[in-house]
C-alpha atoms as a PDB file:
ATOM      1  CA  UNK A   1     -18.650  -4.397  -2.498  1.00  0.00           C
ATOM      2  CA  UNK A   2     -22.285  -5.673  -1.680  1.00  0.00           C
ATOM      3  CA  UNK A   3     -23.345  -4.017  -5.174  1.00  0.00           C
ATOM      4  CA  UNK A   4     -20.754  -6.246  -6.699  1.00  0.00           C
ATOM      5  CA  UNK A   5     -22.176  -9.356  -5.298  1.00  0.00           C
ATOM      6  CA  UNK A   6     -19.530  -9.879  -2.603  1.00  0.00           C
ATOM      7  CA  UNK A   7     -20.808 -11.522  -0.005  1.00  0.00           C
ATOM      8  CA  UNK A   8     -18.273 -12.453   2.301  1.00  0.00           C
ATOM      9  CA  UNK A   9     -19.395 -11.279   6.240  1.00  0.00           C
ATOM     10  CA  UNK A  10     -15.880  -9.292   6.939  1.00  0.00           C
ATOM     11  CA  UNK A  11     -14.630  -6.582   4.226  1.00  0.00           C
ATOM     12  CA  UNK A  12     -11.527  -5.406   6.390  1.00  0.00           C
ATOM     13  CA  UNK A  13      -9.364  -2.908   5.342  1.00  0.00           C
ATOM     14  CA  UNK A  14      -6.266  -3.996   3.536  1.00  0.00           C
ATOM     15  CA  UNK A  15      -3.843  -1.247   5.244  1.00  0.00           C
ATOM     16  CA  UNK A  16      -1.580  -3.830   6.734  1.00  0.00           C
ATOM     17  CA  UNK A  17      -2.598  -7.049   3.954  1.00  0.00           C
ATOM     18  CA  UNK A  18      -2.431  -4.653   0.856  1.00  0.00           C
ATOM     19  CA  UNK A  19      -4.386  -6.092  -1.150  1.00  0.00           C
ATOM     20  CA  UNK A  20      -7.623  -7.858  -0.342  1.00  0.00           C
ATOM     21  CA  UNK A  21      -9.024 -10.434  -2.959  1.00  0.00           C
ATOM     22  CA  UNK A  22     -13.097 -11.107  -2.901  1.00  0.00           C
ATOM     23  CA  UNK A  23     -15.485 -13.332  -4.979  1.00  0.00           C
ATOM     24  CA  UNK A  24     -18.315 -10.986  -6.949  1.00  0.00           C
ATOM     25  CA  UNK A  25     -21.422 -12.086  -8.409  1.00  0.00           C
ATOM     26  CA  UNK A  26     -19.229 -11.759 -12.351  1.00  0.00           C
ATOM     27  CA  UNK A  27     -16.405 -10.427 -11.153  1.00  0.00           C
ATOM     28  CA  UNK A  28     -13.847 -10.436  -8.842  1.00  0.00           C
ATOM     29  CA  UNK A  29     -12.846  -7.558  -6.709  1.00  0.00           C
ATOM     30  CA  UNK A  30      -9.640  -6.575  -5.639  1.00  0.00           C
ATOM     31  CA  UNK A  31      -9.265  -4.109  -3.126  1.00  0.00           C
ATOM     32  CA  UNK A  32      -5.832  -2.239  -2.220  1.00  0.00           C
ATOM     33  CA  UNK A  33      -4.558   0.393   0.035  1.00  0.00           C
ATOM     34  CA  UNK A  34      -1.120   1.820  -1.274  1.00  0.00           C
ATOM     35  CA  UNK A  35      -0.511   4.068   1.586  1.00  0.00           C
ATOM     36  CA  UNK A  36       2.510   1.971   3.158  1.00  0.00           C
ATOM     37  CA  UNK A  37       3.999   1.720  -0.119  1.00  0.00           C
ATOM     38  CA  UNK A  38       6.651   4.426  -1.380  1.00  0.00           C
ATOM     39  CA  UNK A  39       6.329   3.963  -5.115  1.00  0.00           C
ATOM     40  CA  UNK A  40       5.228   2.618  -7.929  1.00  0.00           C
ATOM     41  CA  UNK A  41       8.740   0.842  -8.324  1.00  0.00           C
ATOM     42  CA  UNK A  42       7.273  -0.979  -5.160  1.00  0.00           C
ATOM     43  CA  UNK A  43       3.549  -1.291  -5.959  1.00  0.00           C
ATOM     44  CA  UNK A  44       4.939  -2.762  -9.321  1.00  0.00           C
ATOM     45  CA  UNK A  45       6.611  -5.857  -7.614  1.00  0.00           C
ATOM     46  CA  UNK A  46       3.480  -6.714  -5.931  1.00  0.00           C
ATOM     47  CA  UNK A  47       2.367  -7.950  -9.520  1.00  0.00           C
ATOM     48  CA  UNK A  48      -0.880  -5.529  -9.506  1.00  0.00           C
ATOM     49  CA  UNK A  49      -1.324  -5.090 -13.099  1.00  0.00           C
ATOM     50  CA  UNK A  50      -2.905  -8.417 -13.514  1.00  0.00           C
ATOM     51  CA  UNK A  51      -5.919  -6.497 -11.484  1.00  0.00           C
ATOM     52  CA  UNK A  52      -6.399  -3.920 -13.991  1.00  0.00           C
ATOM     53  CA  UNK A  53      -8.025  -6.383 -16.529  1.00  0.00           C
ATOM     54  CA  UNK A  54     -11.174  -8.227 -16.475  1.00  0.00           C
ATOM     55  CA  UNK A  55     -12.551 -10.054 -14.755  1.00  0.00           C
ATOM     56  CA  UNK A  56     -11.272  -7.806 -11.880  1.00  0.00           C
ATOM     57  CA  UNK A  57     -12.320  -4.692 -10.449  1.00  0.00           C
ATOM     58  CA  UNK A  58      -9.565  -2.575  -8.634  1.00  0.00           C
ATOM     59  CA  UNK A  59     -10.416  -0.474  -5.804  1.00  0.00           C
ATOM     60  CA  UNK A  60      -7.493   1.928  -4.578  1.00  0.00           C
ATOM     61  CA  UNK A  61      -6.885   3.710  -1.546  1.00  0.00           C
ATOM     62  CA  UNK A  62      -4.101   6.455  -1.936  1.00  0.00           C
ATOM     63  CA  UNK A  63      -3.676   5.680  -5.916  1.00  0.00           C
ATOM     64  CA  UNK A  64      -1.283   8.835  -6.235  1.00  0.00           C
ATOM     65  CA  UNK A  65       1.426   6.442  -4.963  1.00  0.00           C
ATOM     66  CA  UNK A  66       1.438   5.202  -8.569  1.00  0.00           C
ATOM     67  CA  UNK A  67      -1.150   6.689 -10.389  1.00  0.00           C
ATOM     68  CA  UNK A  68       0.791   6.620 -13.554  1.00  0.00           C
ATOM     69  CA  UNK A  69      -0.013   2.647 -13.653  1.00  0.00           C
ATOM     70  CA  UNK A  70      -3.793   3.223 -13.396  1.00  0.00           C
ATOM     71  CA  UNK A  71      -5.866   3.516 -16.707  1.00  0.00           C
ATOM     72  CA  UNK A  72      -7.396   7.087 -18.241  1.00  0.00           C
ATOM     73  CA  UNK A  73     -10.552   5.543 -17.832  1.00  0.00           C
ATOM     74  CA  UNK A  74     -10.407   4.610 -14.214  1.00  0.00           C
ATOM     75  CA  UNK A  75     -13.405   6.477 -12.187  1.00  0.00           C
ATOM     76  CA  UNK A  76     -11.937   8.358  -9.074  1.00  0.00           C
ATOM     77  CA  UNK A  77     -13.926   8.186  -5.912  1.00  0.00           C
ATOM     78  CA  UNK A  78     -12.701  11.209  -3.872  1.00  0.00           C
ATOM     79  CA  UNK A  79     -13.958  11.257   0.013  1.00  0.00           C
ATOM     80  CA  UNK A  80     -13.395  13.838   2.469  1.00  0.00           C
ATOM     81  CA  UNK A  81     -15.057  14.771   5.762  1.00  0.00           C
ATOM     82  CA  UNK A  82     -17.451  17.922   5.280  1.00  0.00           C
ATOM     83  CA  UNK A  83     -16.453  21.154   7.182  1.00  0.00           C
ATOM     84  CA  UNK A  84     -19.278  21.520   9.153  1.00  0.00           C
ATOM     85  CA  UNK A  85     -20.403  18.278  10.133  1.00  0.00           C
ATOM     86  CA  UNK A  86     -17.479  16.007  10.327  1.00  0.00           C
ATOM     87  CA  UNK A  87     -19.500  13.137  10.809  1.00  0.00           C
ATOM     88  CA  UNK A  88     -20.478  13.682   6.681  1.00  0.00           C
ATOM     89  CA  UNK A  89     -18.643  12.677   4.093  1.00  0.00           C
ATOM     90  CA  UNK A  90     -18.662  14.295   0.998  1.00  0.00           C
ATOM     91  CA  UNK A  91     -18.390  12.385  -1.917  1.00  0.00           C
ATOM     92  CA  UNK A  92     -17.034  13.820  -5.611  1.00  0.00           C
ATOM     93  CA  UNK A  93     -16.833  10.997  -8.419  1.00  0.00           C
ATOM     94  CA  UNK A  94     -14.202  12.054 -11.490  1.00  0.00           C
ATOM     95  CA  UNK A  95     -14.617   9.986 -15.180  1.00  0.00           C
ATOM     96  CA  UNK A  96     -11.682   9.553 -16.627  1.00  0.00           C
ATOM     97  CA  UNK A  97     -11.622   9.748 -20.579  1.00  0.00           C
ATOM     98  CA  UNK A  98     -12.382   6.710 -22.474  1.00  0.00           C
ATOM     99  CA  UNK A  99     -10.199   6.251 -25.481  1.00  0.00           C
END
């Protein structure tokens, strides 16, 4: 978020909001967290669309609720804990294909 410009003082988690709207220095960011939501039936009522085009940026936790509504060029951020030191978090970043 800070390498976005966003400089609001909180950045909570939207878990129970769903969706979390901030101010960026040229764009705005829209953060959402899917996991309470069954499908994309439900996602879809929530009118999320509108943040897949500029000026937004959407960030997604738990995007397989609906991942048929995300672009092919989306970039996936995968994080997991590592094995041995659960305190690290390893990181894998996935390109999707630009058409």
């Amino acid at each position: 978020m800070r390498a976005l410009g966003v400089t609001d003082t909180a950045l909570p988690s939207p878990t129970f909001a769903i969706i979390q709207e901030y101010e960026g220095e040229n764009c705005r960011v829209t953060h959402m967290d899917w996991y309470r939501l069954d499908d994309a039936d439900e996602i879809e009522m929530l009118g999320v669309r509108d943040y897949f085009q500029p000026p937004w940026i959407a960030l997604i936790e738990w995007p397989q609720r609906a991942e048929q509504m995300i672009a092919g060029d989306a970039i996936k951020v995968h994080l997991w804990p590592d094995a041995d030191d659960l305190e690290t978090r390893v990181i894998e970043i996935e390109q999707g294909s630009v058409e």
